[in-house]
C-alpha atoms as a PDB file:
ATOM      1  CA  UNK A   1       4.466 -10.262 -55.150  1.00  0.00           C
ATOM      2  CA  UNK A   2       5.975  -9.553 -58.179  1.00  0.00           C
ATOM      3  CA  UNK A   3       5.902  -6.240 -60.064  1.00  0.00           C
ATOM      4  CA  UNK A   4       4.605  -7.631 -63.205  1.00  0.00           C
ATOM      5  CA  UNK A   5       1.764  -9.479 -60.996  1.00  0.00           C
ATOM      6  CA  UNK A   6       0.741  -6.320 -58.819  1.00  0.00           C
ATOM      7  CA  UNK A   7       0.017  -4.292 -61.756  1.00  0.00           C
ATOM      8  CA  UNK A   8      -2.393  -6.837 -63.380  1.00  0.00           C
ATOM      9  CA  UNK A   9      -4.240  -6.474 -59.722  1.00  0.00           C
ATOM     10  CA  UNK A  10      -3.430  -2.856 -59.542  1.00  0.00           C
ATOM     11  CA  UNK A  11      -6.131  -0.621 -61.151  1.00  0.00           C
ATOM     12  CA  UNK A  12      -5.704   3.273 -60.659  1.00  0.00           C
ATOM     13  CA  UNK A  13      -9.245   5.564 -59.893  1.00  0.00           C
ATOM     14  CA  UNK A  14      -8.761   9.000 -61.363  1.00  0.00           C
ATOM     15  CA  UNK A  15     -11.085  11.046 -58.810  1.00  0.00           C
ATOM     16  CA  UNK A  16     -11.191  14.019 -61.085  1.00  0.00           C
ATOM     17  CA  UNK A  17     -12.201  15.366 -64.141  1.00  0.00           C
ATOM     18  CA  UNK A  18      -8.347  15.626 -65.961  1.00  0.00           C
ATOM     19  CA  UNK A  19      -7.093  16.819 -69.470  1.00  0.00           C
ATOM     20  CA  UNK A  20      -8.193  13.267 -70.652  1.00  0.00           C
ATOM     21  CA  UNK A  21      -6.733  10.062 -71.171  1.00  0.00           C
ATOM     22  CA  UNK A  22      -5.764   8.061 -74.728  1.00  0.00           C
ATOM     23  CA  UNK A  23      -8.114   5.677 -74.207  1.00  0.00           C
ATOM     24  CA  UNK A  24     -10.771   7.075 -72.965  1.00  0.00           C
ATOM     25  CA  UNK A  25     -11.724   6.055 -70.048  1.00  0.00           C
ATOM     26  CA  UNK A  26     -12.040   9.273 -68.100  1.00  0.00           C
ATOM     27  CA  UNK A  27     -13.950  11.919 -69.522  1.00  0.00           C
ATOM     28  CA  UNK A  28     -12.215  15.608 -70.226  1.00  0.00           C
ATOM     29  CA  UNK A  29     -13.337  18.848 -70.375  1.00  0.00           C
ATOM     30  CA  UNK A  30     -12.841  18.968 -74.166  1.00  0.00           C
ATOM     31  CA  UNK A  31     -15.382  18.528 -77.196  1.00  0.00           C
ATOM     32  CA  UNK A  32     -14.092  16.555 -80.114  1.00  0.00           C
ATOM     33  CA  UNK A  33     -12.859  13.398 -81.515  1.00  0.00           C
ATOM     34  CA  UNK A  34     -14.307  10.748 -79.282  1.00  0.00           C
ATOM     35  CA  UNK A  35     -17.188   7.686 -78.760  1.00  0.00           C
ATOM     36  CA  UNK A  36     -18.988   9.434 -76.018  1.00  0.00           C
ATOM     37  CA  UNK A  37     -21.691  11.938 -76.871  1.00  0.00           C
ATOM     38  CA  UNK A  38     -21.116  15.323 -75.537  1.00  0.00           C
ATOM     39  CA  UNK A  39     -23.833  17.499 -76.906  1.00  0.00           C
ATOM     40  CA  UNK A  40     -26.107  18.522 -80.520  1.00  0.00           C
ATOM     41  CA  UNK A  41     -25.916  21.799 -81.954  1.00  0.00           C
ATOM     42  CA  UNK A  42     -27.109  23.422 -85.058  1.00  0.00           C
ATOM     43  CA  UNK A  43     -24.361  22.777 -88.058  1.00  0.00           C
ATOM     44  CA  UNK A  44     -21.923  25.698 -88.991  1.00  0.00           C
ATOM     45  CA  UNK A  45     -20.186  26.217 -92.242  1.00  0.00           C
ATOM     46  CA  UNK A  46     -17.180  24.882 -91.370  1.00  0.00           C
ATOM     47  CA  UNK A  47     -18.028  21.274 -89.690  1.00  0.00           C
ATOM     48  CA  UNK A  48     -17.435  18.217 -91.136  1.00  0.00           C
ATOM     49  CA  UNK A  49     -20.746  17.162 -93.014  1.00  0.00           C
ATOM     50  CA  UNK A  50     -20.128  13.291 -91.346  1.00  0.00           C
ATOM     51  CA  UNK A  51     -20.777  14.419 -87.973  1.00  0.00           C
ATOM     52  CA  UNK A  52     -24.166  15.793 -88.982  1.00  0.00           C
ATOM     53  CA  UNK A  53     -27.116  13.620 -86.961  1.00  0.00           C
ATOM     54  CA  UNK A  54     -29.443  12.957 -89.537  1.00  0.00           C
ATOM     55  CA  UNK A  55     -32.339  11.669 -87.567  1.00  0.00           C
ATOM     56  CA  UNK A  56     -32.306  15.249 -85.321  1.00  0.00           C
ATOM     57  CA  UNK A  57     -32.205  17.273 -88.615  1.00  0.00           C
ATOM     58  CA  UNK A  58     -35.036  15.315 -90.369  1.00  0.00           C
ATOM     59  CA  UNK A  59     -37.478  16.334 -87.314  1.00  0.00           C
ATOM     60  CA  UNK A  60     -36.074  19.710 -86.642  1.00  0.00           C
ATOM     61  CA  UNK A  61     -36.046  20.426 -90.284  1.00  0.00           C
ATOM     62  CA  UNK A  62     -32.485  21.944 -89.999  1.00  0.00           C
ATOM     63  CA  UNK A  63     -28.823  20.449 -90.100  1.00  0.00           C
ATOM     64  CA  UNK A  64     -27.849  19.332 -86.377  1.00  0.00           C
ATOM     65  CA  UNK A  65     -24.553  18.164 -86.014  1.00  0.00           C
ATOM     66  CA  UNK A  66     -22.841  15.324 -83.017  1.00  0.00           C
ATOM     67  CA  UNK A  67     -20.012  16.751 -80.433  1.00  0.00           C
ATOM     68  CA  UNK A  68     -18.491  14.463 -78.940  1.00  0.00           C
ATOM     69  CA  UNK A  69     -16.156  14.236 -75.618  1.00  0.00           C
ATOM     70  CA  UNK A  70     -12.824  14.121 -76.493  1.00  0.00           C
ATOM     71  CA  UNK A  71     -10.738  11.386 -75.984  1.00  0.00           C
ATOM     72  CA  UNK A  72      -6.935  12.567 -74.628  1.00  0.00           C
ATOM     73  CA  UNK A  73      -4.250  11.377 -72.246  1.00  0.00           C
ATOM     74  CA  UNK A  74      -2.936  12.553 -69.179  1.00  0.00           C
ATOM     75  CA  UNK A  75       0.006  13.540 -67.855  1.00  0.00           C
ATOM     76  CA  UNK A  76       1.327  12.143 -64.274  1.00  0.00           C
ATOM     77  CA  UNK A  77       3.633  13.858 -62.556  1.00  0.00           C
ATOM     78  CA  UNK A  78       5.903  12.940 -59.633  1.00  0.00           C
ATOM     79  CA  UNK A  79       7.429  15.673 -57.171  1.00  0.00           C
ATOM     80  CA  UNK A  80      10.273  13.367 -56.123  1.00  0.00           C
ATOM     81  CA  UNK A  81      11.631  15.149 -52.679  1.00  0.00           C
ATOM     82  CA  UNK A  82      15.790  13.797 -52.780  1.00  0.00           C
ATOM     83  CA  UNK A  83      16.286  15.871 -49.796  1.00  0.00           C
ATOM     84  CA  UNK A  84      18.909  14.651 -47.112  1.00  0.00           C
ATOM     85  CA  UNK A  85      16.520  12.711 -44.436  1.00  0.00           C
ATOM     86  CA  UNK A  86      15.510  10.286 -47.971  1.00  0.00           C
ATOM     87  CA  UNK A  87      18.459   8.255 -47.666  1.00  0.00           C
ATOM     88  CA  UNK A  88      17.675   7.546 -43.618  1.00  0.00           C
ATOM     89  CA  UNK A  89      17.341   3.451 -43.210  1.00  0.00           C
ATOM     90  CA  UNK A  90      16.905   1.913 -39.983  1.00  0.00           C
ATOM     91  CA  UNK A  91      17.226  -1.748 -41.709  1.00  0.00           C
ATOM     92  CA  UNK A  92      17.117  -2.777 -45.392  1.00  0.00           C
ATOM     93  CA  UNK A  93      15.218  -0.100 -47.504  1.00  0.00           C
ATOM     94  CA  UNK A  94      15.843   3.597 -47.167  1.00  0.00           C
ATOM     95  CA  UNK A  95      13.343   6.109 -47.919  1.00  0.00           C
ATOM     96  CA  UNK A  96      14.702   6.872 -51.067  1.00  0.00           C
ATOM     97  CA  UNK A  97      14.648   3.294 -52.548  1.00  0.00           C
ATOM     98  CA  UNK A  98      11.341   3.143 -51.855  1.00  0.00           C
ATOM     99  CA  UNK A  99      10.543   6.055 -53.342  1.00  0.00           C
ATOM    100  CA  UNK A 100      12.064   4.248 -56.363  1.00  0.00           C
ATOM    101  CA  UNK A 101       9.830   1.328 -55.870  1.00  0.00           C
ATOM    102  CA  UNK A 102       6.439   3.232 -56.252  1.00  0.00           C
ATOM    103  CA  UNK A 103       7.148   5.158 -59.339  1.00  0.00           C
ATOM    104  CA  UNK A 104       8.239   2.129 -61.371  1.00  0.00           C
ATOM    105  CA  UNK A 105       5.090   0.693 -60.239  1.00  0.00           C
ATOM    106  CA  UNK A 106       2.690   3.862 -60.349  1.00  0.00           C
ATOM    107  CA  UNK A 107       4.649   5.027 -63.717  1.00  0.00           C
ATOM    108  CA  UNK A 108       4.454   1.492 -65.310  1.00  0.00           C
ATOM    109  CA  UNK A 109       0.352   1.208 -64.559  1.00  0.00           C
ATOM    110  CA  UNK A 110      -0.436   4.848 -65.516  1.00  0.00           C
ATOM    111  CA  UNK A 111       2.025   4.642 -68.904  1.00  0.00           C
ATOM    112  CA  UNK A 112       0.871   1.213 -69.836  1.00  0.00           C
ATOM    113  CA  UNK A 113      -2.657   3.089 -71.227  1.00  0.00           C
ATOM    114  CA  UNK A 114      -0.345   5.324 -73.451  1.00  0.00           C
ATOM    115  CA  UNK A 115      -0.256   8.318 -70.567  1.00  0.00           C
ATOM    116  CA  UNK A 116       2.888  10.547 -70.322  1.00  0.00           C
ATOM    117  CA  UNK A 117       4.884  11.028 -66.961  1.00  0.00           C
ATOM    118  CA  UNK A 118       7.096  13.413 -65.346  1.00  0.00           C
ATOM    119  CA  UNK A 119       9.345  14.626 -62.899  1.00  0.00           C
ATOM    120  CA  UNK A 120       9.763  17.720 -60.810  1.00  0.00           C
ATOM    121  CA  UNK A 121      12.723  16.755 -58.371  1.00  0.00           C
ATOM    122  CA  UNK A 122      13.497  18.531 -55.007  1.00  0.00           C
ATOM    123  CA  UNK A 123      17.393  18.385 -54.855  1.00  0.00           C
ATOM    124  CA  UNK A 124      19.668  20.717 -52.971  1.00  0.00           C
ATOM    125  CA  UNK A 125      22.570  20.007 -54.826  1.00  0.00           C
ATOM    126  CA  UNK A 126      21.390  21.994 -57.840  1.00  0.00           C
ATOM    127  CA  UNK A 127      21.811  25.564 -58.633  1.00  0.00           C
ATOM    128  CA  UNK A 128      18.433  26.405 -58.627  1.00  0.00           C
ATOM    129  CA  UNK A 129      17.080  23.124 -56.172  1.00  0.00           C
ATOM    130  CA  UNK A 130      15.299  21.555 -58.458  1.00  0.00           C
ATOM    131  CA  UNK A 131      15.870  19.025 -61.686  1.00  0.00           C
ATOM    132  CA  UNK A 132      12.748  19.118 -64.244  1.00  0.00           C
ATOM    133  CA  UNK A 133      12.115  15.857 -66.172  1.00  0.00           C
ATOM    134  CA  UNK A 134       9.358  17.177 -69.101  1.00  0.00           C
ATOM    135  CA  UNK A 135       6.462  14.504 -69.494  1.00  0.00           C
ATOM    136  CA  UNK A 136       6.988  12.173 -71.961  1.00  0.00           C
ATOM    137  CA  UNK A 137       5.545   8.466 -72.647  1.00  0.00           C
ATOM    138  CA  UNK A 138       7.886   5.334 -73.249  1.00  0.00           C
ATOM    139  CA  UNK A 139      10.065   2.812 -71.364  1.00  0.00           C
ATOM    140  CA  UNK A 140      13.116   4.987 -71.934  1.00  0.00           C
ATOM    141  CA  UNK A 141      11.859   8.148 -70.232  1.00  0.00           C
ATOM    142  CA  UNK A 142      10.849   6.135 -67.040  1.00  0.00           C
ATOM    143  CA  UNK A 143      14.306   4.783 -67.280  1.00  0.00           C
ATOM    144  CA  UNK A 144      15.386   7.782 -67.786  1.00  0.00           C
ATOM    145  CA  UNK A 145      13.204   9.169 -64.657  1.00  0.00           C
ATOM    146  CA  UNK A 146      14.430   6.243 -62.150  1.00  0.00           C
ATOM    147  CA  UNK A 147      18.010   6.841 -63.068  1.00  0.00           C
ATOM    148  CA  UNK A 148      17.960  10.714 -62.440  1.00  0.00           C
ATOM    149  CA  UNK A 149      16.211  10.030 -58.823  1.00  0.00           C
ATOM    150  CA  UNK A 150      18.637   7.165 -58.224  1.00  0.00           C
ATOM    151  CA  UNK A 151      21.859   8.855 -59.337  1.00  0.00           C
ATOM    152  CA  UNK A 152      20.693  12.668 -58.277  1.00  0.00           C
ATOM    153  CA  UNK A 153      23.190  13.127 -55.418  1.00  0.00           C
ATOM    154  CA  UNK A 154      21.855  14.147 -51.638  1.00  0.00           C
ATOM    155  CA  UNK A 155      24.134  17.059 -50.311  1.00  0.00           C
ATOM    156  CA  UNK A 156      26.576  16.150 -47.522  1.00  0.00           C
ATOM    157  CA  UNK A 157      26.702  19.851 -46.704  1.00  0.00           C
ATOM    158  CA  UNK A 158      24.176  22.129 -43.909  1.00  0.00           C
ATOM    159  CA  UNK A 159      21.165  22.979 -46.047  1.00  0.00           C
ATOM    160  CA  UNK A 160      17.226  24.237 -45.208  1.00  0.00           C
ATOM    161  CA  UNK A 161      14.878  21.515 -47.435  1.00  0.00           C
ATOM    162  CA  UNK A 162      12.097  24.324 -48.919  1.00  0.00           C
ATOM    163  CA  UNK A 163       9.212  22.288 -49.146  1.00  0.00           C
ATOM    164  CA  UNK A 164       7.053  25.523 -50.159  1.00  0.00           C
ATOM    165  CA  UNK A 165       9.248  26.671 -52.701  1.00  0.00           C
ATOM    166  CA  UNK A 166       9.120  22.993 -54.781  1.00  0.00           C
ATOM    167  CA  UNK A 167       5.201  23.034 -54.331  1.00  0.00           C
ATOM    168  CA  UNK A 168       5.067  26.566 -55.483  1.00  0.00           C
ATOM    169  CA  UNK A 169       7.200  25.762 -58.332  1.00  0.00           C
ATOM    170  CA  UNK A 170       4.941  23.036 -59.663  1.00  0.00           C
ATOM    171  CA  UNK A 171       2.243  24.925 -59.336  1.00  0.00           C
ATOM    172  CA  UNK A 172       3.670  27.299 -61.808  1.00  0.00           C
ATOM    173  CA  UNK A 173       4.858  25.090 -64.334  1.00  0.00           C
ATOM    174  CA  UNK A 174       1.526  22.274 -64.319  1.00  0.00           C
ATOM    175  CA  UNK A 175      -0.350  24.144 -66.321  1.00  0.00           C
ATOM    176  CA  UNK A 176      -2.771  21.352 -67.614  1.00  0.00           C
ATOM    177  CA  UNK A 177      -4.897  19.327 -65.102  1.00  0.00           C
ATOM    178  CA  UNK A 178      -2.955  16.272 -64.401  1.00  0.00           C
ATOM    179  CA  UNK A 179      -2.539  13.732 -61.154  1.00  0.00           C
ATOM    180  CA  UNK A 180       0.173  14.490 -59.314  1.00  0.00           C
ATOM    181  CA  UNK A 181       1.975  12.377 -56.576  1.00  0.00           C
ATOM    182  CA  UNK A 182       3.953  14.272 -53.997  1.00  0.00           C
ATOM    183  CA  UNK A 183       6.384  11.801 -52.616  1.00  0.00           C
ATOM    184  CA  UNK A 184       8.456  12.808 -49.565  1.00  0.00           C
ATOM    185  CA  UNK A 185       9.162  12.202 -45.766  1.00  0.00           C
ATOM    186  CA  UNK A 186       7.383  16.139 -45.408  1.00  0.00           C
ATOM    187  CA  UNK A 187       9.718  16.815 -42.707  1.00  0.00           C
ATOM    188  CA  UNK A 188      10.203  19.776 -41.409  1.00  0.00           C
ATOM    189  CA  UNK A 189       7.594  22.960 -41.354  1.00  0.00           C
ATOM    190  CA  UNK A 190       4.302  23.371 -41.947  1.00  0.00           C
ATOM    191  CA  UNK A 191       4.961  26.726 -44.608  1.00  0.00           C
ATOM    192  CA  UNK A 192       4.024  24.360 -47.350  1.00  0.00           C
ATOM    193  CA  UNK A 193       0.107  23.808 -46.594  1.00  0.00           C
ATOM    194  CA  UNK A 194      -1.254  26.728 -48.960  1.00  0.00           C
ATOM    195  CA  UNK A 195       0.666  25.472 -52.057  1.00  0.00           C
ATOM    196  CA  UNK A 196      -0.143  21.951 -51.455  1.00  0.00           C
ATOM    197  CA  UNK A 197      -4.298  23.081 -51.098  1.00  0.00           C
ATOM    198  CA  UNK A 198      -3.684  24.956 -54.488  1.00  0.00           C
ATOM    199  CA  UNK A 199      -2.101  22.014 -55.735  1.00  0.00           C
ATOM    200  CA  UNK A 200      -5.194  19.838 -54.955  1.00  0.00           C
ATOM    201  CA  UNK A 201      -7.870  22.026 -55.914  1.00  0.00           C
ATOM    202  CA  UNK A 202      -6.127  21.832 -59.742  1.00  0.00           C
ATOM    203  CA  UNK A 203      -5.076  18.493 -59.781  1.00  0.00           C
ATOM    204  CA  UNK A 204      -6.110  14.968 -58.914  1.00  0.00           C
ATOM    205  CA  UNK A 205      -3.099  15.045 -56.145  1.00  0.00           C
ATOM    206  CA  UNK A 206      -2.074  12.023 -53.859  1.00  0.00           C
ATOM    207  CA  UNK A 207       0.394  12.728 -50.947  1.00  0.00           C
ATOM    208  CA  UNK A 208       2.550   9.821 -51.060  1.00  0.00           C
ATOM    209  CA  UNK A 209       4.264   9.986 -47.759  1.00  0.00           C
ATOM    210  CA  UNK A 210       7.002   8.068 -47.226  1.00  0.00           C
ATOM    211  CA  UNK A 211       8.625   6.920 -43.281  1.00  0.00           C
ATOM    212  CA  UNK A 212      10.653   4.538 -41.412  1.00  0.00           C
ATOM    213  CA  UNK A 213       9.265   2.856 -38.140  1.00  0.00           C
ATOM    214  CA  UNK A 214      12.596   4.450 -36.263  1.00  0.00           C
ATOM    215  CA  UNK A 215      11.106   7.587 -36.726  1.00  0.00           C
ATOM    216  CA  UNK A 216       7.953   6.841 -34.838  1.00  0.00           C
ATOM    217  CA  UNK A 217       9.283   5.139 -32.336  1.00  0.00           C
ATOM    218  CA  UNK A 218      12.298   4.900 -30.718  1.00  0.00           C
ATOM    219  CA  UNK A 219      14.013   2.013 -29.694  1.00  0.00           C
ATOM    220  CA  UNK A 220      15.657   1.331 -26.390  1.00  0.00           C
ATOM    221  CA  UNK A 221      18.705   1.643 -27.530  1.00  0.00           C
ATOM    222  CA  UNK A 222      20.756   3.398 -24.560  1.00  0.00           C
ATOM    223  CA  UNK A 223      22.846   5.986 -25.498  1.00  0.00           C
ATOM    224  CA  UNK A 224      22.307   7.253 -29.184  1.00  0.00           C
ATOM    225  CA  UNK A 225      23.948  10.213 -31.263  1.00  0.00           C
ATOM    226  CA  UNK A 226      21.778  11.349 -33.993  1.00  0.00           C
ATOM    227  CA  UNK A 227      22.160  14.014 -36.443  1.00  0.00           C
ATOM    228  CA  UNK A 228      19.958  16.065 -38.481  1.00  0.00           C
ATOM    229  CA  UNK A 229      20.645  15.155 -42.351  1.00  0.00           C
ATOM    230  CA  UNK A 230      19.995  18.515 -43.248  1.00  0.00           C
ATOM    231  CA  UNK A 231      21.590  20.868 -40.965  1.00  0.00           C
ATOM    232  CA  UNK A 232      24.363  18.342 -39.779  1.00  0.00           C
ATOM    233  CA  UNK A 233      23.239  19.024 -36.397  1.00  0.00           C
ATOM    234  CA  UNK A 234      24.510  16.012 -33.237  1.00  0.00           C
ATOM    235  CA  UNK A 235      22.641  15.549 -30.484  1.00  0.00           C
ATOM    236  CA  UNK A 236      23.256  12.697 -27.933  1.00  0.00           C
ATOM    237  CA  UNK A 237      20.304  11.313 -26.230  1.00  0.00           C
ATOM    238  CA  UNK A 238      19.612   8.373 -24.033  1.00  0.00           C
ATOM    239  CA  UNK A 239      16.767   5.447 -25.610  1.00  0.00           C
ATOM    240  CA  UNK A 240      17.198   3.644 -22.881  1.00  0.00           C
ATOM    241  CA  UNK A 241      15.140   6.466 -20.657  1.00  0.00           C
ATOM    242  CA  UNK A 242      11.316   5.786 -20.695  1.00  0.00           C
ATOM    243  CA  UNK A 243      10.259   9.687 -19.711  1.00  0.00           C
ATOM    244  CA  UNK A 244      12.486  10.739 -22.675  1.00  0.00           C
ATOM    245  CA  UNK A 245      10.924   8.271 -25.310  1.00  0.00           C
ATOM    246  CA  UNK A 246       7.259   8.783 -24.023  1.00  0.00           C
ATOM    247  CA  UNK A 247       8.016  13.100 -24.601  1.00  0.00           C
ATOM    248  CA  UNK A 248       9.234  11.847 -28.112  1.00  0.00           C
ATOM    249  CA  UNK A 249       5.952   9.617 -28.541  1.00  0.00           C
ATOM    250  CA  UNK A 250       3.805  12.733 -27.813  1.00  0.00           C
ATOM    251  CA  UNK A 251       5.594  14.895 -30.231  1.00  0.00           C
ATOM    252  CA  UNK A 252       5.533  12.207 -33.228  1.00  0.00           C
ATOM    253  CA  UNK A 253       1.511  11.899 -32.146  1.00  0.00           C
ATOM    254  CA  UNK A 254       1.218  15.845 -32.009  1.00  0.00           C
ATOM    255  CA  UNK A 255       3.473  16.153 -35.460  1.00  0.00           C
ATOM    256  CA  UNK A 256       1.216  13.239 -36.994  1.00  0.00           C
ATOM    257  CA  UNK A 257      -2.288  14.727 -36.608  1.00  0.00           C
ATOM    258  CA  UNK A 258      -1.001  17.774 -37.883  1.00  0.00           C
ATOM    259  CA  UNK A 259       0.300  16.119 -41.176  1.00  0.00           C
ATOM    260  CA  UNK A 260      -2.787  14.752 -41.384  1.00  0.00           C
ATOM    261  CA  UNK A 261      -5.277  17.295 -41.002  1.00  0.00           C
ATOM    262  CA  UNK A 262      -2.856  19.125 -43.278  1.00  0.00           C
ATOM    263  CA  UNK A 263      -3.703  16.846 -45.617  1.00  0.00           C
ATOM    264  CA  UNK A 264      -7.133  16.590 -45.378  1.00  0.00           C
ATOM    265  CA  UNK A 265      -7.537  20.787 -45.540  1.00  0.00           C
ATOM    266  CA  UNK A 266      -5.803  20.783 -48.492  1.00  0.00           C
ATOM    267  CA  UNK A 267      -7.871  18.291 -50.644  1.00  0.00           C
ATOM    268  CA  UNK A 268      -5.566  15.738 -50.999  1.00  0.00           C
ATOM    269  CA  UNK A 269      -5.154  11.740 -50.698  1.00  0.00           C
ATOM    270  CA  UNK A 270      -2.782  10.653 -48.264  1.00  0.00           C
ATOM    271  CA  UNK A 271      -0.712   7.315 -49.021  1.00  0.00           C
ATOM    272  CA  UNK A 272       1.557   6.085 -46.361  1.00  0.00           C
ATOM    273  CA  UNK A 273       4.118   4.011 -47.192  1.00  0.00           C
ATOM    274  CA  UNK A 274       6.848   2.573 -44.835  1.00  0.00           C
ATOM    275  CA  UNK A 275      10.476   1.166 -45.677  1.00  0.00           C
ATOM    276  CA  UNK A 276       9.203  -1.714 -43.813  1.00  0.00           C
ATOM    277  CA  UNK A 277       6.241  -2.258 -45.128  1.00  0.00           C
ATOM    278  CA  UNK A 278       5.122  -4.898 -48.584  1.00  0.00           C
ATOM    279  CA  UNK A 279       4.321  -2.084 -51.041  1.00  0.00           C
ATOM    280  CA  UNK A 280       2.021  -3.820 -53.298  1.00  0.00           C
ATOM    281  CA  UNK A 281      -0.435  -4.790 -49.998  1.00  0.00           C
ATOM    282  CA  UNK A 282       0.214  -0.809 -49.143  1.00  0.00           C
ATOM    283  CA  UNK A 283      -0.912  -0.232 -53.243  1.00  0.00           C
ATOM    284  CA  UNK A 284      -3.658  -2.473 -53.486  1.00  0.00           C
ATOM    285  CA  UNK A 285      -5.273  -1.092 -49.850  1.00  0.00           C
ATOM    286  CA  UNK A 286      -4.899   2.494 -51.580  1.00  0.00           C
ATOM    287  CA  UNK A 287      -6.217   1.984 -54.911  1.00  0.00           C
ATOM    288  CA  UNK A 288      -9.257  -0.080 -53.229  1.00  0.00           C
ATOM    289  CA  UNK A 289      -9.878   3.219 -50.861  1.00  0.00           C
ATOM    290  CA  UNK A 290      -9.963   5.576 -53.856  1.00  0.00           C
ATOM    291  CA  UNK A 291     -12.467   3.342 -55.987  1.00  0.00           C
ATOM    292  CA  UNK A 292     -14.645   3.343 -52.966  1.00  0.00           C
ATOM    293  CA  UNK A 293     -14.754   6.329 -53.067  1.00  0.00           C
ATOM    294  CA  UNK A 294     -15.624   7.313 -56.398  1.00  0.00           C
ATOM    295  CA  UNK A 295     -18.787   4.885 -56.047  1.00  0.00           C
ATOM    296  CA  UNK A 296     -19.884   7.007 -53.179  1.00  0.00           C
ATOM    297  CA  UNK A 297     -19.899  10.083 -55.160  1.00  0.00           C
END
């Protein structure tokens, strides 16, 4: 399926009440310009005399003036983790070109309704480990947005990825209500839950995890070295050993249901995406979930 063709299927459920959105079709917690009445009150010297509701103030016998609920857009941000393991690819796609994949398309649907996007970027090549892309709306700044996350370079050298720190930092600079897509591999430990529950409880925040089947399961391979992308760390180990891959099965299960109950603790949507796996099916399954349920609620 073509990009241009999933989006016309594509339709994105905000879950939660935001800072608005241009064209109103989400409600914010603002009173002003807007088509959807919010509320009458008694008029004040400094209101504008065409928002007074004539047909209230003829029966209460005082001027009554219309609030309405403002109309606004939002802002979508994308914690893009470019951490070492990102660039792992077993066949075809890696992690991080996938990664590239669903914010064109997530960027391109939320931007096409005149809402802003940006970028908070987990990269250990930079001074202070992260790149900041300000939300902004326009086909240049996602441009602008894919380019920095395609061109950001992954360091060769022995470095701890500090999942915690890049939640905590977003939590500090979001300040309005927005949606927020967390996109990484979340390898590593589990230090990050608490800033990733504060992050949902704000925000309308989807986990977008991203994997490779390789790192499920292993194949029988025989003898394999592997070695950590972050601490640079070699370990030979033998595939082709059915006790060995059955003690890595348990650990991936073990390691799984933790990521997920993580997950669900903190408030948050999980999507999972694989490298091997037809996005737009993934995107369409996901977007069908969320509508679901907001019907429920």
């Amino acid at each position: 399926m073509s990009a241009e063709a999933l989006l016309q299927q594509l339709e994105w459920t905000v879950l939660r009440r935001l800072d608005g959105l241009l064209q109103g079709d989400h409600q914010t917690l603002f009173r002003g310009a807007g088509l959807e009445l919010a509320d009458l009150r008694e008029y004040q010297t400094h209101d504008d005399v065409r928002h007074i509701d004539w047909n209230v103030t003829a029966r209460m016998q005082t001027p009554y003036v219309r609030e309405h609920q403002e109309d606004r857009e939002i802002s979508a941000w994308f914690l893009l983790d470019l951490s070492g393991s990102m660039d792992f690819a077993s066949a075809g796609q890696s992690k991080r070109e996938l990664m590239l994949a669903f914010v064109a398309i997530m960027a391109k649907l939320l931007m096409q309704r005149g809402n802003r996007i940006g970028a908070l970027i987990l990269s250990p090549t930079e001074a202070t480990g992260f790149k900041y892309i300000p939300a902004r709306m326009g086909r240049r700044h996602l441009l602008h947005v894919l380019h920095t996350a395609q061109t950001t370079e992954v360091s060769k050298a022995p470095h701890q990825t500090d999942l915690n720190q890049w939640l905590a930092r977003a939590n500090g600079l979001l300040k309005r209500r927005s949606c927020v897509f967390v996109v990484s591999d979340f390898m590593g430990h589990f230090d990050w839950a608490k800033e990733l529950a504060h992050l949902g409880r704000r925000h309308d925040t989807v986990a977008a995890r991203l994997y490779d089947p390789v790192e499920m399961q292993l194949p029988n391979a025989g003898l394999m070295t592997l070695q950590d992308s972050e601490s640079s760390e070699q370990l030979l180990i033998d595939t082709a050993n059915p006790k060995f891959r059955m003690r890595y099965a348990k650990l991936v299960e073990k390691r799984e249901m933790q990521l997920q109950t993580t997950f669900a603790q903190a408030g948050v949507d999980a999507l999972e995406l694989s490298t091997t796996e037809d996005i737009a099916a993934a995107l369409l399954r996901f977007s069908e979930l969320r509508k679901r349920r907001l019907w429920r609620a």
